[in-house]
Protein backbone atom coordinates (compact mmCIF):
# COMPACT_ATOMS: atom_id res chain seq x y z
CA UNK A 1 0.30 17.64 -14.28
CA UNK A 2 -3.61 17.88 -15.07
CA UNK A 3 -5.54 16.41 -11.84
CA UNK A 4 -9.72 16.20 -12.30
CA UNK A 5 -10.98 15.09 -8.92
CA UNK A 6 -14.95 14.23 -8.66
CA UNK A 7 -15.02 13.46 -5.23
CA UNK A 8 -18.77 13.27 -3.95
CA UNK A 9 -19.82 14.59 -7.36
CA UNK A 10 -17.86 18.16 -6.99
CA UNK A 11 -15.61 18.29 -9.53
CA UNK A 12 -12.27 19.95 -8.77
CA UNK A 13 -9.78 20.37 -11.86
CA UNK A 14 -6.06 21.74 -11.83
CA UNK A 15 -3.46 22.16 -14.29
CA UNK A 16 -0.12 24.40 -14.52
CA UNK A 17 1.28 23.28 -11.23
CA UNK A 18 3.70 26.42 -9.59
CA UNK A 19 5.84 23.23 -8.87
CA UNK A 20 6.02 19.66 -9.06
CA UNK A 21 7.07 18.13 -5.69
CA UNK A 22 8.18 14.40 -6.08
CA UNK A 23 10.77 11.20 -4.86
CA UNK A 24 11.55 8.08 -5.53
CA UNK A 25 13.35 7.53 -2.50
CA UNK A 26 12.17 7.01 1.11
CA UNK A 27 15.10 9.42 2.61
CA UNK A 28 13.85 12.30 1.03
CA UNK A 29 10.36 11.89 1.81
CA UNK A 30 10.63 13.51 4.62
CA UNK A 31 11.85 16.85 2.81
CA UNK A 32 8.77 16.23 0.16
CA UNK A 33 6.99 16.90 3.48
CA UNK A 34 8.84 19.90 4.57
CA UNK A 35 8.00 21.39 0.55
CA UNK A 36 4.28 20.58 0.90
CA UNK A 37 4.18 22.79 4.35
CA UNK A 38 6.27 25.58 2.30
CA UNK A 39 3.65 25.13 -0.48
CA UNK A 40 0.68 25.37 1.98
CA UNK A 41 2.10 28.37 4.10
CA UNK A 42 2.26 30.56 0.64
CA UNK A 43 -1.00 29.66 0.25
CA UNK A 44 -1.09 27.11 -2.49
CA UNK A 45 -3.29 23.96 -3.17
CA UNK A 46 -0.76 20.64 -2.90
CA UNK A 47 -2.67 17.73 -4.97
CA UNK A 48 -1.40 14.20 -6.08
CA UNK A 49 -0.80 11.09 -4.70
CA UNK A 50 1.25 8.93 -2.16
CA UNK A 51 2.15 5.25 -3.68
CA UNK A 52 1.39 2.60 -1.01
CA UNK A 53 5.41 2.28 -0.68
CA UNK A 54 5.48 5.80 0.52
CA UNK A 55 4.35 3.53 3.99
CA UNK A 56 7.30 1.86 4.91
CA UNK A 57 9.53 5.45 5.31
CA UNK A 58 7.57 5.70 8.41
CA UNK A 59 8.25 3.12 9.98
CA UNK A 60 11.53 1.95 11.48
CA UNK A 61 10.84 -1.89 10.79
CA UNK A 62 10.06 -1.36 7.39
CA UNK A 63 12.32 0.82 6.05
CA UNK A 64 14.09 0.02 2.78
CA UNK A 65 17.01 1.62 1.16
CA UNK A 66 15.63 1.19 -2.37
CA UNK A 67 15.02 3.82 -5.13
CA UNK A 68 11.65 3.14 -6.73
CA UNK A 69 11.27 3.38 -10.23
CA UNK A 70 7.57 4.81 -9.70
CA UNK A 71 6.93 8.16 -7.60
CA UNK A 72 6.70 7.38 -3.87
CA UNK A 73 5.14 10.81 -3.79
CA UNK A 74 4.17 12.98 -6.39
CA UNK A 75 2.43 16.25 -5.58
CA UNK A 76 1.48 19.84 -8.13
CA UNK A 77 1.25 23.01 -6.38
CA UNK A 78 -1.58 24.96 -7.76
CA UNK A 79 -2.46 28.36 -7.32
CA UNK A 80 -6.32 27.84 -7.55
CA UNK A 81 -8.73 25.02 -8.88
CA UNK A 82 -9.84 25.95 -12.44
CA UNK A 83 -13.31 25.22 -14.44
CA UNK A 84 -12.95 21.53 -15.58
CA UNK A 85 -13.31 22.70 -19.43
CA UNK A 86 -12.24 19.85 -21.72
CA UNK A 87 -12.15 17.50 -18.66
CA UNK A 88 -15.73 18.02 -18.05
CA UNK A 89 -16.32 16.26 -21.35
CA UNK A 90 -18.45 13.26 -21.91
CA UNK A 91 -17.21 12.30 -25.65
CA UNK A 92 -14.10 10.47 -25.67
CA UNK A 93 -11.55 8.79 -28.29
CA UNK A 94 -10.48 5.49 -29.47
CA UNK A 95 -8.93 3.41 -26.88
CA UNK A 96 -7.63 -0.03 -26.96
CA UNK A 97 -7.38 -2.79 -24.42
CA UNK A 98 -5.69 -6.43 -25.05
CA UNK A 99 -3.51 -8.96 -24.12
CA UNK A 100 -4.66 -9.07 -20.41
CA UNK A 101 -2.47 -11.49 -18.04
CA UNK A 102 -2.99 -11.87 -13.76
CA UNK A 103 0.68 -11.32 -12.68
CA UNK A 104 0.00 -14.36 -10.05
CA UNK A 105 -0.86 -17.53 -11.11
CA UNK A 106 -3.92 -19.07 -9.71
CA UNK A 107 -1.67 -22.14 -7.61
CA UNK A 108 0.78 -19.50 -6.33
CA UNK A 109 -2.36 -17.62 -4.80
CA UNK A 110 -3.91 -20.62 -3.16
CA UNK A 111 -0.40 -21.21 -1.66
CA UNK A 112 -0.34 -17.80 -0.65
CA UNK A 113 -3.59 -17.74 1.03
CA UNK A 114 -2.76 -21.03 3.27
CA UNK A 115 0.64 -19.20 3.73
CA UNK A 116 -1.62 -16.55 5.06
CA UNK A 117 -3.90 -18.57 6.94
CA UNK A 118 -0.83 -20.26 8.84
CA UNK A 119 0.38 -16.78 10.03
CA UNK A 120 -2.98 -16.37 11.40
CA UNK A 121 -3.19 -19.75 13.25
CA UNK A 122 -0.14 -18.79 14.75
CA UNK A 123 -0.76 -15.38 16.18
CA UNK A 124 0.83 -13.24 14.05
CA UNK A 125 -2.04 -11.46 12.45
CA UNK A 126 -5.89 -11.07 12.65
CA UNK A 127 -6.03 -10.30 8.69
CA UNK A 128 -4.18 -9.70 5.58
CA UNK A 129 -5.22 -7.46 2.75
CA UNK A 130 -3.69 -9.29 -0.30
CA UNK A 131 -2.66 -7.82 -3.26
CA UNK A 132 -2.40 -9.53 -7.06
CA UNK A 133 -2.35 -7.50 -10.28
CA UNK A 134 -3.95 -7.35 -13.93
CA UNK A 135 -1.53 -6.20 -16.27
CA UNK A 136 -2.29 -5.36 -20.11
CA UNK A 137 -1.71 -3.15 -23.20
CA UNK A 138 -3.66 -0.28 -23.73
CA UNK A 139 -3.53 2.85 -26.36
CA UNK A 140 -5.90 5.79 -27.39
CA UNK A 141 -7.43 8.05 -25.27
CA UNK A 142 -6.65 7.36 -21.34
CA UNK A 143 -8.97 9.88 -20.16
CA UNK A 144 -11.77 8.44 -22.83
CA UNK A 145 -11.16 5.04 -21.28
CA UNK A 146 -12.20 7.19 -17.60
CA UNK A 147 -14.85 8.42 -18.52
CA UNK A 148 -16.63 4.76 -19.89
CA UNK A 149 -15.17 3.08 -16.87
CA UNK A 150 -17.31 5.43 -15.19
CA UNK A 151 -20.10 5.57 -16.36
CA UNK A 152 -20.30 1.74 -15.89
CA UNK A 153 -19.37 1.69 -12.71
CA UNK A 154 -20.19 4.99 -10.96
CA UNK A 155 -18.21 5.45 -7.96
CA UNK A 156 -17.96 8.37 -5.12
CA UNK A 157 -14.39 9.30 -5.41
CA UNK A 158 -12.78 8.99 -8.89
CA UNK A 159 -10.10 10.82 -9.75
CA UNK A 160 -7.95 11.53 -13.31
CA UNK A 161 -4.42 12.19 -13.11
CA UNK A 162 -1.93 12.75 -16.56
CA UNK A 163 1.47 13.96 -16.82
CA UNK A 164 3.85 13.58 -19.29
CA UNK A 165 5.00 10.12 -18.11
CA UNK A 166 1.90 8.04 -17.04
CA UNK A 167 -1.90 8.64 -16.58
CA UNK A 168 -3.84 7.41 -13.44
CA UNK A 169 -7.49 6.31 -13.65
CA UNK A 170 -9.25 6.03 -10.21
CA UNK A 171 -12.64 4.64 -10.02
CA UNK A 172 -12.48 4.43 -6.55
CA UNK A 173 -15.31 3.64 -4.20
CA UNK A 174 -13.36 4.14 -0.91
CA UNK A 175 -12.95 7.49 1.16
CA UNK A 176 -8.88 7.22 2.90
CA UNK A 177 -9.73 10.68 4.87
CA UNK A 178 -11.87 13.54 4.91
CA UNK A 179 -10.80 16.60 6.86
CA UNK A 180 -12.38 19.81 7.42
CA UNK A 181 -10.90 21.88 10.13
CA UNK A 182 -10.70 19.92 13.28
CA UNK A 183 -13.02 17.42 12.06
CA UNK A 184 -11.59 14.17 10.21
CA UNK A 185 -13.33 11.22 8.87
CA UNK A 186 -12.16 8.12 6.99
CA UNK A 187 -14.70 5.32 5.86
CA UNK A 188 -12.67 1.72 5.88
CA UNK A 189 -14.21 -0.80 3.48
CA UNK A 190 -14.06 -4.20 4.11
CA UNK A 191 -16.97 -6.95 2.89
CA UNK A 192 -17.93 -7.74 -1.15
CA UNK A 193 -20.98 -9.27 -2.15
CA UNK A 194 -21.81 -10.39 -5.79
CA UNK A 195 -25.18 -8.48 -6.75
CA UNK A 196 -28.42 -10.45 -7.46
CA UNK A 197 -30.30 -11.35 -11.22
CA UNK A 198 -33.62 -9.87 -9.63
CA UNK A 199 -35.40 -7.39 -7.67
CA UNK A 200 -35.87 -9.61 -5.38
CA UNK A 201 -32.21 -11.86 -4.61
CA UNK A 202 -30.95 -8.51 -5.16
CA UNK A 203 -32.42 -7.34 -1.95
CA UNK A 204 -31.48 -10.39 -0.17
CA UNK A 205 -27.78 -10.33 -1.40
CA UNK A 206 -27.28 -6.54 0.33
CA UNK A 207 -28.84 -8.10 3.16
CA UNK A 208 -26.87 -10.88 3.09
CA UNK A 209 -23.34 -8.54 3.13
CA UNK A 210 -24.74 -6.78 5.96
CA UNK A 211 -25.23 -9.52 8.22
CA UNK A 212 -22.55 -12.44 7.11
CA UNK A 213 -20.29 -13.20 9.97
CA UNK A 214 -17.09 -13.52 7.75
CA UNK A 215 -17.50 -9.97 6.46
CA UNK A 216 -18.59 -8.48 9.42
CA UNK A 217 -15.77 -9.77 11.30
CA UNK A 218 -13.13 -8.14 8.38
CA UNK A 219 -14.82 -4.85 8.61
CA UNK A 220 -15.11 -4.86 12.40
CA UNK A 221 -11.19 -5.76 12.73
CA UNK A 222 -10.17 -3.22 10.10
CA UNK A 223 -12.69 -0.40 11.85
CA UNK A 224 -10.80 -0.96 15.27
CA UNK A 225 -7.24 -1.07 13.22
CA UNK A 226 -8.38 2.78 12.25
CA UNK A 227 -9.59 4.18 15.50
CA UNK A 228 -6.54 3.06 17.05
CA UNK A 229 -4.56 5.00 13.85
CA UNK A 230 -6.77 7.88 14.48
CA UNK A 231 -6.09 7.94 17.95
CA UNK A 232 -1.79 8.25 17.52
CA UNK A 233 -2.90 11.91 16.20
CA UNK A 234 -6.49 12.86 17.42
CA UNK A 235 -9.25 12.17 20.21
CA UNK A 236 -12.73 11.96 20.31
CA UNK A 237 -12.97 8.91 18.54
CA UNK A 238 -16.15 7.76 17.49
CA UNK A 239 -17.60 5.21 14.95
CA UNK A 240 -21.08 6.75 14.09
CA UNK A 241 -21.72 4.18 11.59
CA UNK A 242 -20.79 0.79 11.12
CA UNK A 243 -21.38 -2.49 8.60
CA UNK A 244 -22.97 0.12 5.76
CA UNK A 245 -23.90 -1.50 3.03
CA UNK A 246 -23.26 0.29 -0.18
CA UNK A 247 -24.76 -0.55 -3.75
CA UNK A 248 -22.57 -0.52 -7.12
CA UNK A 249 -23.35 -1.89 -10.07
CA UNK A 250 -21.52 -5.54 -10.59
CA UNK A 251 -21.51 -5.61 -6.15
CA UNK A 252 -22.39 -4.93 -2.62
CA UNK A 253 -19.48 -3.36 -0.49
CA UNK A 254 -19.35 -2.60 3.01
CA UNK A 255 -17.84 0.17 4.82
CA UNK A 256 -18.22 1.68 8.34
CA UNK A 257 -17.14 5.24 9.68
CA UNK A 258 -14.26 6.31 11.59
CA UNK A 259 -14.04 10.01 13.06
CA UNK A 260 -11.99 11.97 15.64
CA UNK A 261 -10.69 15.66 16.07
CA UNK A 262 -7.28 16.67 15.14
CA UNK A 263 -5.48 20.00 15.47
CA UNK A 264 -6.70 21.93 12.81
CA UNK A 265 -3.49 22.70 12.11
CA UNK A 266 -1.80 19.18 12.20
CA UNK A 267 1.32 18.73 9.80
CA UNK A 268 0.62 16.45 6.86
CA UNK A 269 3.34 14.58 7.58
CA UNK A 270 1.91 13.71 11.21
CA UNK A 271 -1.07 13.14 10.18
CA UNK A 272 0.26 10.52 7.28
CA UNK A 273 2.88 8.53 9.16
CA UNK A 274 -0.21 7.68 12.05
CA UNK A 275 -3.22 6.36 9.41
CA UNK A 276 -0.80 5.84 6.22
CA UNK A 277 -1.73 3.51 4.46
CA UNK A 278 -5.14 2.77 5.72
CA UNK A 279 -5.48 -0.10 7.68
CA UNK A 280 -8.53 -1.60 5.09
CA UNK A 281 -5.35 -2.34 2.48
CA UNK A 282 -2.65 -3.66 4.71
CA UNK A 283 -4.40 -6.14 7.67
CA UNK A 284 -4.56 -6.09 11.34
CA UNK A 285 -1.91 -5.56 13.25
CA UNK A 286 -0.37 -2.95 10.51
CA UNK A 287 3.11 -3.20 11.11
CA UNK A 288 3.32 -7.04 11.06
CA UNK A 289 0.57 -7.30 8.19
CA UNK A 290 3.10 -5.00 6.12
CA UNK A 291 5.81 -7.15 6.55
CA UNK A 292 4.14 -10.37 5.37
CA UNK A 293 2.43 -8.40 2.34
CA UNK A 294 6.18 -7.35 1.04
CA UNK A 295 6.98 -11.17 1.41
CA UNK A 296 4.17 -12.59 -0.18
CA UNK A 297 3.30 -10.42 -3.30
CA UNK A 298 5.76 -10.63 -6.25
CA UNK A 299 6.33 -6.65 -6.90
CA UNK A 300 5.47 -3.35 -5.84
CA UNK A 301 2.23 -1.81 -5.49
CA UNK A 302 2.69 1.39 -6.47
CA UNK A 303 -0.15 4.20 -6.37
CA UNK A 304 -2.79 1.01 -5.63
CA UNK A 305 -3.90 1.40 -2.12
CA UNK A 306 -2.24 4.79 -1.46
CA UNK A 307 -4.06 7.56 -1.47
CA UNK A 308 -4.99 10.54 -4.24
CA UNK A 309 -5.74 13.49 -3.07
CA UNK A 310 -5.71 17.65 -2.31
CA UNK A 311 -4.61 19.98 1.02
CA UNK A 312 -5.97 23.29 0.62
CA UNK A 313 -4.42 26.03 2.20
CA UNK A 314 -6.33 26.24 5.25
CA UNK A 315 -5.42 22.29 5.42
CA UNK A 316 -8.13 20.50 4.95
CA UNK A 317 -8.01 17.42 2.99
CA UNK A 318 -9.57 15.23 0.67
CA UNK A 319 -8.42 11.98 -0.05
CA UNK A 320 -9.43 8.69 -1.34
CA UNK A 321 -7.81 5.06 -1.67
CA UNK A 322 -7.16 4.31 -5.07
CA UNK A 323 -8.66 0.79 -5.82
CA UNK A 324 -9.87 0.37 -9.10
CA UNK A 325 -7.52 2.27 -10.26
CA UNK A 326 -5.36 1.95 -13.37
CA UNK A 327 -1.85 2.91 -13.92
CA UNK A 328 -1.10 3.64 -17.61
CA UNK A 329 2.15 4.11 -18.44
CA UNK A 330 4.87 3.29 -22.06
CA UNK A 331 1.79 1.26 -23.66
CA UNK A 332 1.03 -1.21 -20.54
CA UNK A 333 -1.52 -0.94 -17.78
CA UNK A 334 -2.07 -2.35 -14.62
CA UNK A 335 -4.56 -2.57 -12.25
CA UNK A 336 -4.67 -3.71 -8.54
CA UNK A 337 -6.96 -6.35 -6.89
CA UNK A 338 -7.21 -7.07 -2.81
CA UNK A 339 -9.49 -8.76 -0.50
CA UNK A 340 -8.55 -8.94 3.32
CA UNK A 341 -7.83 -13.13 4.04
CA UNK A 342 -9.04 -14.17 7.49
CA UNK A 343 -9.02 -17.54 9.13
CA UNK A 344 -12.48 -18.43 7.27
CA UNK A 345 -11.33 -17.39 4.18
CA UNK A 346 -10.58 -19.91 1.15
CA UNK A 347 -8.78 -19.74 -1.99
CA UNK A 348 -11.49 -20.14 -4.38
CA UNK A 349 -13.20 -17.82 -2.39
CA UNK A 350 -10.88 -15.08 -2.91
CA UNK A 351 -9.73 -15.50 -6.04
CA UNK A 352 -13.88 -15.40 -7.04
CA UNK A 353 -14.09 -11.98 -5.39
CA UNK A 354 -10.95 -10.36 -7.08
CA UNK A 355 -12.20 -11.12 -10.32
CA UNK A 356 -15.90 -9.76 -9.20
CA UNK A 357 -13.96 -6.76 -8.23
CA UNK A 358 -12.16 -6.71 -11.88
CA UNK A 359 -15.47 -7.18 -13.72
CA UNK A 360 -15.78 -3.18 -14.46
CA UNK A 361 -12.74 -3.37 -16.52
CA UNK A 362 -12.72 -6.55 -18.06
CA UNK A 363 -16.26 -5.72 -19.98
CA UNK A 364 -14.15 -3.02 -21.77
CA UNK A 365 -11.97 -6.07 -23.45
């Protein structure tokens, strides 16, 4: 497995794992866990991702005795970092993208936003982050395709990931969490905003996102969802930002900051089953929110909304949320899209923010 991370604009590249550490099944997560401290305690650098299914192993209620057909976990062991070499290039191949379909059609989702909105009238959640997919052919050069969707849509925590089975493109503009030593961040992201065609309604559109009840209101719940997550494993919780606006090119998202301290020395697996998967993908509360996600959307998730990532050996940790991220794998591709539904949300309204969110990739058609 070949893994080029450019988190923050520090590229980190490895290749020729030791060992690959994977399942497909939520009963031997836990023993994934138990290889990853093994890994760390020899002193090796554990990178790869957790699938957003990964979530329900650790929790009771939403267990499932089901072998995935699509890593839950999947994780190299690396003995150091390397120089990026070819990965650092800028050139890239051929590539081809057709055939594009939405894996929901557009009735179902209105039905499944009033479905949502009903749960909320009735108490049992504050918000839902839901889920549809883009699905489509693809062939050339994956890590090509990266490097365009980049460039037109540069984002703080993209990440490349090819083995021999499937490649994983993340232009992700969402931090899951940061951790170095005691110290531990994470940086929810809730509130889009289309930009503007001028200096000037541009300015007024970011301003807009920043003080619009709706969005405010998503962030806000989905800011208190992660202090309380933080809080299962750490204390001295603070939110030292919130409602940031942040620019992109085709939007406006917002995102406010979550820290605490943790033992510096925490176990992954700890630390995972109290904030995994962030609260900004599944809803508010978590648990329930989970449960009326697996009802509502017609397949698995997969690595959208898990989390991609590296421990070094001294444990701290880098992760991010992989949203705009494509799965390429046997010729098809597929590609997340979310927005958390609350009480004032509409149909039209969401479905015209998912494909805002989709716009980077659907100017490569």
């Amino acid at each position: 497995m070949k893994i080029l991370f450019e988190f923050e604009k520090k590229p980190l590249y490895f290749e020729d794992p030791v060992k690959i550490i994977s399942c497909y099944h939520p009963a031997r997560l836990n023993a994934c866990f138990d290889m990853i401290e093994s890994a760390l305690a020899c002193g090796l650098t554990v990178a790869g991702f957790c699938s957003y299914e990964a979530g329900y192993a650790f929790e009771k209620k939403l267990w499932h005795d089901k072998q995935d057909d699509f890593p839950l976990l999947y994780m190299g062991c690396y003995r150091a970092p390397t120089l990026p070499g070819a990965y650092s290039r800028t050139a890239c191949g051929p590539y081809a993208l057709n055939d594009i379909v939405i894996n929901t059609a557009q009735d179902k989702y209105f039905k499944d936003i009033d479905a949502i909105r009903r749960y909320i009238a009735c108490g049992d959640v504050y918000q839902i982050t839901y889920c549809i997919k883009m699905r489509f052919r693809w062939d050339g050069d994956a890590f090509g395709l990266y490097r365009v969707l980049y460039r037109m849509q540069p984002v703080p925590y993209p990440a490349y990931l090819e083995t021999d089975r499937f490649r994983i493109l993340s232009l992700s503009p969402e931090m899951f969490l940061k951790k170095s030593g005691s110290f531990i961040k994470t940086k929810p992201m809730k509130g889009t905003w289309p930009r503007g065609s001028n200096p000037i309604s541009d300015l007024a559109a970011g301003l807009r996102l920043h003080f619009d009840k709706k969005n405010r209101a998503e962030n806000l719940m989905i800011t208190d969802l992660l202090r309380n997550d933080l809080g299962r494993c750490g204390k001295d919780i603070a939110v030292p930002v919130l409602f940031e606006v942040a620019q992109y090119n085709l939007l406006y998202q917002m995102t406010s900051t979550v820290t605490a301290t943790v033992r510096k020395d925490i176990p992954v697996r700890e630390l995972f089953a109290s904030v995994f998967p962030s609260g900004s993908v599944t809803g508010a509360p978590k648990i329930r929110a989970m449960e009326i996600i697996r009802e509502l959307e017609n397949e698995e998730r997969r690595i959208y909304t898990g989390a991609i990532g590296y421990i070094l050996p001294n444990r701290d940790m880098f992760f991010n949320i992989p949203i705009r991220t494509l799965l390429l794998r046997d010729g098809t591709g597929e590609m997340g899209i979310g927005g958390g539904i609350v009480w004032d949300s509409t149909p039209q309204g969401e479905w015209d923010e998912g494909m805002l969110k989709s716009q980077f990739l659907m100017k490569t058609f």
